[in-house]
PDB file of N, CA and C in Angstrom:
ATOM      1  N   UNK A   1     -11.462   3.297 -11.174  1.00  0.00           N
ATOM      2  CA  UNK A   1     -11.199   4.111 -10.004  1.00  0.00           C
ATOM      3  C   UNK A   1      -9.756   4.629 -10.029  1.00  0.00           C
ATOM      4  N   UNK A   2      -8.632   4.185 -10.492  1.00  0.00           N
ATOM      5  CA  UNK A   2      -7.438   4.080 -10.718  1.00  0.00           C
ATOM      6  C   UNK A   2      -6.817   5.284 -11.159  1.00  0.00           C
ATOM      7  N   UNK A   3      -8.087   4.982 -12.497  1.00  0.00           N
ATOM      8  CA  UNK A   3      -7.780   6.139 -13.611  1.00  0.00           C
ATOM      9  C   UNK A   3      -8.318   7.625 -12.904  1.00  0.00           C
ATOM     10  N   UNK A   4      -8.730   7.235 -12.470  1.00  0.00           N
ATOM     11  CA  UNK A   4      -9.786   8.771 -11.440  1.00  0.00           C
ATOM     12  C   UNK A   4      -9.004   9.757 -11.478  1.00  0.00           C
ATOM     13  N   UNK A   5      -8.477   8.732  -9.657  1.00  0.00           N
ATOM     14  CA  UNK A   5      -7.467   9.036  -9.238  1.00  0.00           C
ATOM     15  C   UNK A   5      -6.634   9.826  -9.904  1.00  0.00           C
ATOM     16  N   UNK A   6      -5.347   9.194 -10.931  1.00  0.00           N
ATOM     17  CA  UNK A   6      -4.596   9.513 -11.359  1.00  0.00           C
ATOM     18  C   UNK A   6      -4.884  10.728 -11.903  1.00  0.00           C
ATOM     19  N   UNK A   7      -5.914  10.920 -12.726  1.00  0.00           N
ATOM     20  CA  UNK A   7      -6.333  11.926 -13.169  1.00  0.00           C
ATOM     21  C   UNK A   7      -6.454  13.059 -12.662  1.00  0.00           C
ATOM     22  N   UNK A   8      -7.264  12.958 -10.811  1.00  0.00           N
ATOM     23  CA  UNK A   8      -7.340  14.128  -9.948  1.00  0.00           C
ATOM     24  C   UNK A   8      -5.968  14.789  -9.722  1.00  0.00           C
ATOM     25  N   UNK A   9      -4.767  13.632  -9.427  1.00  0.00           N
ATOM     26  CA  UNK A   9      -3.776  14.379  -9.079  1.00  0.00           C
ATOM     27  C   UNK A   9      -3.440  14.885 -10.312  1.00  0.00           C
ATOM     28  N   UNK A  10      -2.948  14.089 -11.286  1.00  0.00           N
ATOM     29  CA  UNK A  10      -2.120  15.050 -12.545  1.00  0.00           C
ATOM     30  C   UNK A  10      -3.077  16.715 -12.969  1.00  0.00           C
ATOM     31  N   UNK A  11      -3.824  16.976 -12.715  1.00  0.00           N
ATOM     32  CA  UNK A  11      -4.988  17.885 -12.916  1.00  0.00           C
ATOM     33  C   UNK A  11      -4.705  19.093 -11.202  1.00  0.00           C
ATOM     34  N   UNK A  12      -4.994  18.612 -10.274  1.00  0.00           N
ATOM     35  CA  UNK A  12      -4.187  19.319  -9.492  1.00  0.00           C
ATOM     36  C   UNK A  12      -2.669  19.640  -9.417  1.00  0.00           C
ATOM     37  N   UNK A  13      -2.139  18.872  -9.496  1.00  0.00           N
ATOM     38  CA  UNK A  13      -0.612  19.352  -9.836  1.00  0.00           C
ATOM     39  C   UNK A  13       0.320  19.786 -11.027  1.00  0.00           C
ATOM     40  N   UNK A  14      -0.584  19.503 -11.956  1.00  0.00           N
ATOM     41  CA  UNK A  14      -0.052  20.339 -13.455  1.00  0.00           C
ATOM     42  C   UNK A  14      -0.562  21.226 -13.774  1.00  0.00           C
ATOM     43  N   UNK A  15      -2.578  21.505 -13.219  1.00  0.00           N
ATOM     44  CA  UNK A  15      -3.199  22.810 -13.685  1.00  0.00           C
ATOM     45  C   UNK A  15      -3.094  22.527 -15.227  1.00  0.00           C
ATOM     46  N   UNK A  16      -3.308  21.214 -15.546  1.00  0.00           N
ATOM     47  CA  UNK A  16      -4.142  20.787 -16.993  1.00  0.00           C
ATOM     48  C   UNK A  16      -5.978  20.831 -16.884  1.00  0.00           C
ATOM     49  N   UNK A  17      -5.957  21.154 -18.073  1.00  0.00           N
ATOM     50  CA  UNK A  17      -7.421  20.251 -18.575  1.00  0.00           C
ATOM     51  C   UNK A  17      -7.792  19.554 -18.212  1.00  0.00           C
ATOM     52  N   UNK A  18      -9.179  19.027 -18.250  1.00  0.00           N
ATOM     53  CA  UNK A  18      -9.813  17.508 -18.686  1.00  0.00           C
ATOM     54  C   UNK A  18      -9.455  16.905 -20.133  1.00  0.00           C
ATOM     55  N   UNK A  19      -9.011  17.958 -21.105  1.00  0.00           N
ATOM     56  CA  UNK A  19      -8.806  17.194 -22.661  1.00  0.00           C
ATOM     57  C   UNK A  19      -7.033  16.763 -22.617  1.00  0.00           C
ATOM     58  N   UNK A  20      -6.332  17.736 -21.885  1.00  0.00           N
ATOM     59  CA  UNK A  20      -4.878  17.506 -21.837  1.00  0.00           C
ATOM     60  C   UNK A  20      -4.685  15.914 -20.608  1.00  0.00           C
ATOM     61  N   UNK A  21      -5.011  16.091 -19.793  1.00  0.00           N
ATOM     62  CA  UNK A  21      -5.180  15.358 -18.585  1.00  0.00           C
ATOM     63  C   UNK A  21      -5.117  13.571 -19.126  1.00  0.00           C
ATOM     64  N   UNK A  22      -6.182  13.319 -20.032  1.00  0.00           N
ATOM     65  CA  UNK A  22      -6.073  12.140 -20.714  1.00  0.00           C
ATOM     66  C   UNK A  22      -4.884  11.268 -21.310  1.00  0.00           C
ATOM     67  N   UNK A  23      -4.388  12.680 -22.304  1.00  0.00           N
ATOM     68  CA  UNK A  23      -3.424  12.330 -22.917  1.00  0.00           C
ATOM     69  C   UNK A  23      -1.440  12.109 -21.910  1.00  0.00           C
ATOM     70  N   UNK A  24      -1.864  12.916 -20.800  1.00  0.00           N
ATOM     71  CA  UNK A  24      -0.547  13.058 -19.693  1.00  0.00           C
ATOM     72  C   UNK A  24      -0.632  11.716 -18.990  1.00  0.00           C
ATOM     73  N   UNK A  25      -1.991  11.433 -18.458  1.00  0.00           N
ATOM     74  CA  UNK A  25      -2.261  10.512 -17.917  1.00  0.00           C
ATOM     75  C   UNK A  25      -1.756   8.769 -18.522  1.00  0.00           C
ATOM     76  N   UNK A  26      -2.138   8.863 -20.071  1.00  0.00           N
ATOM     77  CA  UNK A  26      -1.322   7.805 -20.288  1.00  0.00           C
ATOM     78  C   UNK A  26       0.117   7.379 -20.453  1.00  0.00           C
ATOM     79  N   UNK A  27       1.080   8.962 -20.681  1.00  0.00           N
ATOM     80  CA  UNK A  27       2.147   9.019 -21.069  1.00  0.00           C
ATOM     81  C   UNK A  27       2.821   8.349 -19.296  1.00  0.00           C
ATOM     82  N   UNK A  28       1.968   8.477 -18.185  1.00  0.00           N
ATOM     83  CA  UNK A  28       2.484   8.474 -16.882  1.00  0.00           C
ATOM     84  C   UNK A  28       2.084   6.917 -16.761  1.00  0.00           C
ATOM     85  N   UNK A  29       1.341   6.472 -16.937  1.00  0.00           N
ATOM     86  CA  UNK A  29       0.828   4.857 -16.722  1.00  0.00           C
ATOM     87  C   UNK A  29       2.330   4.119 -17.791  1.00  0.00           C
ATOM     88  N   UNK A  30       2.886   4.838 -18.727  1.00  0.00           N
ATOM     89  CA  UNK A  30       3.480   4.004 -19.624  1.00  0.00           C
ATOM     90  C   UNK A  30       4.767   3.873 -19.531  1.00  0.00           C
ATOM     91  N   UNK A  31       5.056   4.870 -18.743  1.00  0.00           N
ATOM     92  CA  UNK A  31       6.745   5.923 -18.076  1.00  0.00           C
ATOM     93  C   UNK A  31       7.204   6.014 -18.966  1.00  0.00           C
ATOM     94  N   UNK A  32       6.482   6.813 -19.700  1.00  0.00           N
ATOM     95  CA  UNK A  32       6.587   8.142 -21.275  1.00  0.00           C
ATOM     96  C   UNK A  32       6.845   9.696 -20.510  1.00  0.00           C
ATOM     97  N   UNK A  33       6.016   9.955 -19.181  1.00  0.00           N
ATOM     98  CA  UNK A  33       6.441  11.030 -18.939  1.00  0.00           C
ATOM     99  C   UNK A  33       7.744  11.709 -18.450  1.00  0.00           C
ATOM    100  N   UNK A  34       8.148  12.773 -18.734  1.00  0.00           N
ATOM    101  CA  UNK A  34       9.329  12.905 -17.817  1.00  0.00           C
ATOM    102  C   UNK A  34       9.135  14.403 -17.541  1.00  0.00           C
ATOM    103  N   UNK A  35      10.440  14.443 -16.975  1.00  0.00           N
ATOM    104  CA  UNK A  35      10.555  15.966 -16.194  1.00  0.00           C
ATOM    105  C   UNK A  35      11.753  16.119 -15.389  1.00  0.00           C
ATOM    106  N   UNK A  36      12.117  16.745 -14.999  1.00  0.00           N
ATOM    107  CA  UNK A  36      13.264  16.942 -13.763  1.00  0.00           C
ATOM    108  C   UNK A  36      13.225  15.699 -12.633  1.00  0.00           C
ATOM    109  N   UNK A  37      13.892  15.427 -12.282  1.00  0.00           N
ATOM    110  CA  UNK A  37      13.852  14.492 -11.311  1.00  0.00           C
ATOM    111  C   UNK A  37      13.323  14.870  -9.684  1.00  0.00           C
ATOM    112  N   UNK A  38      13.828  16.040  -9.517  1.00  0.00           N
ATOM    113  CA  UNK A  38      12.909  16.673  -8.297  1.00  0.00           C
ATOM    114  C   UNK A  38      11.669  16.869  -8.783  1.00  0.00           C
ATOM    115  N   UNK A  39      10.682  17.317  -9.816  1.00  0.00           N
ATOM    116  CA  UNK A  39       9.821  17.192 -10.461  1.00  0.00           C
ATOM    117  C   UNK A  39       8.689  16.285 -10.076  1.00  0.00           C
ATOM    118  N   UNK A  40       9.730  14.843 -11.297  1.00  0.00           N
ATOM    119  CA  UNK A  40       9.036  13.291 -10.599  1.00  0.00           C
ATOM    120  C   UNK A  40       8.912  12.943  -9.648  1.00  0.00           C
ATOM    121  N   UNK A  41       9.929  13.092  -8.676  1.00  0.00           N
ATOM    122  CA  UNK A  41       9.407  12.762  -7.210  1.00  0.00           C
ATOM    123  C   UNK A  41       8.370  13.268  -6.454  1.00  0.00           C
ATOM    124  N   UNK A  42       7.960  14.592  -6.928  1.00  0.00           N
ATOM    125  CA  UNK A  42       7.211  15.142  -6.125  1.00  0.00           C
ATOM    126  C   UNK A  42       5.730  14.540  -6.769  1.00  0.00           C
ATOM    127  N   UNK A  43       5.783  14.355  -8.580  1.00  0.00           N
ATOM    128  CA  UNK A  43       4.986  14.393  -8.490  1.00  0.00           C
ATOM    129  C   UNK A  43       4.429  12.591  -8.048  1.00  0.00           C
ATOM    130  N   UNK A  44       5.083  11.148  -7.777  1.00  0.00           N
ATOM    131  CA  UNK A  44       5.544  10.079  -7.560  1.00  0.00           C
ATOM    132  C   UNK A  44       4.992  10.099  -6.364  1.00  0.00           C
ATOM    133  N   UNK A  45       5.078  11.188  -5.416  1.00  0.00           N
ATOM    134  CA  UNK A  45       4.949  11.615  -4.060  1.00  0.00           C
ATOM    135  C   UNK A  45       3.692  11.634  -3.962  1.00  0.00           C
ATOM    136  N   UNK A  46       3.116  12.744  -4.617  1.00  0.00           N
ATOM    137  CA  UNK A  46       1.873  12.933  -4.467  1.00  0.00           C
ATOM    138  C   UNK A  46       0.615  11.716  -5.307  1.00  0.00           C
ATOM    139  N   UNK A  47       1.100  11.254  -6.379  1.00  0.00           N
ATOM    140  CA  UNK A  47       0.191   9.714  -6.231  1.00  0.00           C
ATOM    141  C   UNK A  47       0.688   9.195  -5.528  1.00  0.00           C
ATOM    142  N   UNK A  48       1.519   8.541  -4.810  1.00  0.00           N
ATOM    143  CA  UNK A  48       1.492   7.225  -3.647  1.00  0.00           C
ATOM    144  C   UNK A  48       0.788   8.108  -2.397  1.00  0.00           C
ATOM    145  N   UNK A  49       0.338   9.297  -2.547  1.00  0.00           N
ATOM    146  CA  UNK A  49      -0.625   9.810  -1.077  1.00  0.00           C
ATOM    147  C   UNK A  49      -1.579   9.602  -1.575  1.00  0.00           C
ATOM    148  N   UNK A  50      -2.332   9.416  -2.775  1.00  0.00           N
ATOM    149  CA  UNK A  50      -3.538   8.891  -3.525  1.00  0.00           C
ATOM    150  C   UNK A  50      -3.743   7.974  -3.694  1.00  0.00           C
ATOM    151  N   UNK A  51      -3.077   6.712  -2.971  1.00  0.00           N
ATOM    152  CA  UNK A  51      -3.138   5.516  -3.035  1.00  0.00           C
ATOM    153  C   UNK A  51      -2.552   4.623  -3.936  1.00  0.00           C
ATOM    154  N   UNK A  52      -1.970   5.397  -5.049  1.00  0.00           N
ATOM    155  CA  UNK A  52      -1.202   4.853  -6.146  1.00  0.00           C
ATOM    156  C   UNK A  52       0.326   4.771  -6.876  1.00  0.00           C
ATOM    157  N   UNK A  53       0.363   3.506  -6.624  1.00  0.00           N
ATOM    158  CA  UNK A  53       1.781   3.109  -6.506  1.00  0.00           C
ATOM    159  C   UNK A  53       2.572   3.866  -7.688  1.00  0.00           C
ATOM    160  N   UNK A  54       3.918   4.279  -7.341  1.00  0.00           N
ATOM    161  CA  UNK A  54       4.669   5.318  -7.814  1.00  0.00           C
ATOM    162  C   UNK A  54       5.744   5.466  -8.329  1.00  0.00           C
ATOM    163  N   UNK A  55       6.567   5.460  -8.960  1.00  0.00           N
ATOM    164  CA  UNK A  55       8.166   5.624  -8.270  1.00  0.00           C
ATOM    165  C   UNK A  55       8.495   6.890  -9.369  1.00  0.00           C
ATOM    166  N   UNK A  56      10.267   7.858  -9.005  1.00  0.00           N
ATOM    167  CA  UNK A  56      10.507   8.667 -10.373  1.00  0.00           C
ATOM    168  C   UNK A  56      11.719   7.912 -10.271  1.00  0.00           C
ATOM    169  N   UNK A  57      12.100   7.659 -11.755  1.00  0.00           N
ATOM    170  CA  UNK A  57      13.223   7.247 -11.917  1.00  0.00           C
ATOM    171  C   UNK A  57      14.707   8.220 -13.210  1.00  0.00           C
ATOM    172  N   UNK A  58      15.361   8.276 -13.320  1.00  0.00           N
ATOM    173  CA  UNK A  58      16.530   8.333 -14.022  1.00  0.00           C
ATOM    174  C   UNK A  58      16.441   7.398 -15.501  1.00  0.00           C
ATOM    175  N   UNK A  59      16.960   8.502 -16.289  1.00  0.00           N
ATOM    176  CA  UNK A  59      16.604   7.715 -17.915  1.00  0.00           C
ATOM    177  C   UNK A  59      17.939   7.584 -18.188  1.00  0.00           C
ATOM    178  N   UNK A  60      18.667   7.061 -19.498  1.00  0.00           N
ATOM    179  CA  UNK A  60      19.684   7.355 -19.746  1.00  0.00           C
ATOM    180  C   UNK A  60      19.394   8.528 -20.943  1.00  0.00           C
ATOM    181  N   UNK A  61      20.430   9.220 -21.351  1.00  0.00           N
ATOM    182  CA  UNK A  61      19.563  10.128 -22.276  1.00  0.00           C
ATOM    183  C   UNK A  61      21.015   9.810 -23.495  1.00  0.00           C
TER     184      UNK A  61
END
């Protein structure tokens, strides 16, 4: 159910695939993904309104 989830949002809010979606989806379960930090939050934002716990954080680069 988890994975659904996750899936519905990254798919609404990136305007991916079902074949891309898979592969984003794990990079986000693993905190492989990144992006802008206003970005992550929003998108952090919008799973914890999907029930799924969230956070965006700061890398060192």
């Amino acid at each position: 159910m988890r994975n659904a989830a996750v899936m519905r949002v990254l798919r609404a809010e990136l305007g991916i695939g079902l074949d891309g979606v898979r592969a984003v989806r794990e990079q986000v379960l693993t905190g492989q993904y990144s992006g802008t930090l206003p970005e992550m939050e929003l998108l952090a934002r919008k799973l914890r309104a999907s029930g799924i716990e969230a956070t965006a954080s700061r890398t060192a680069d």
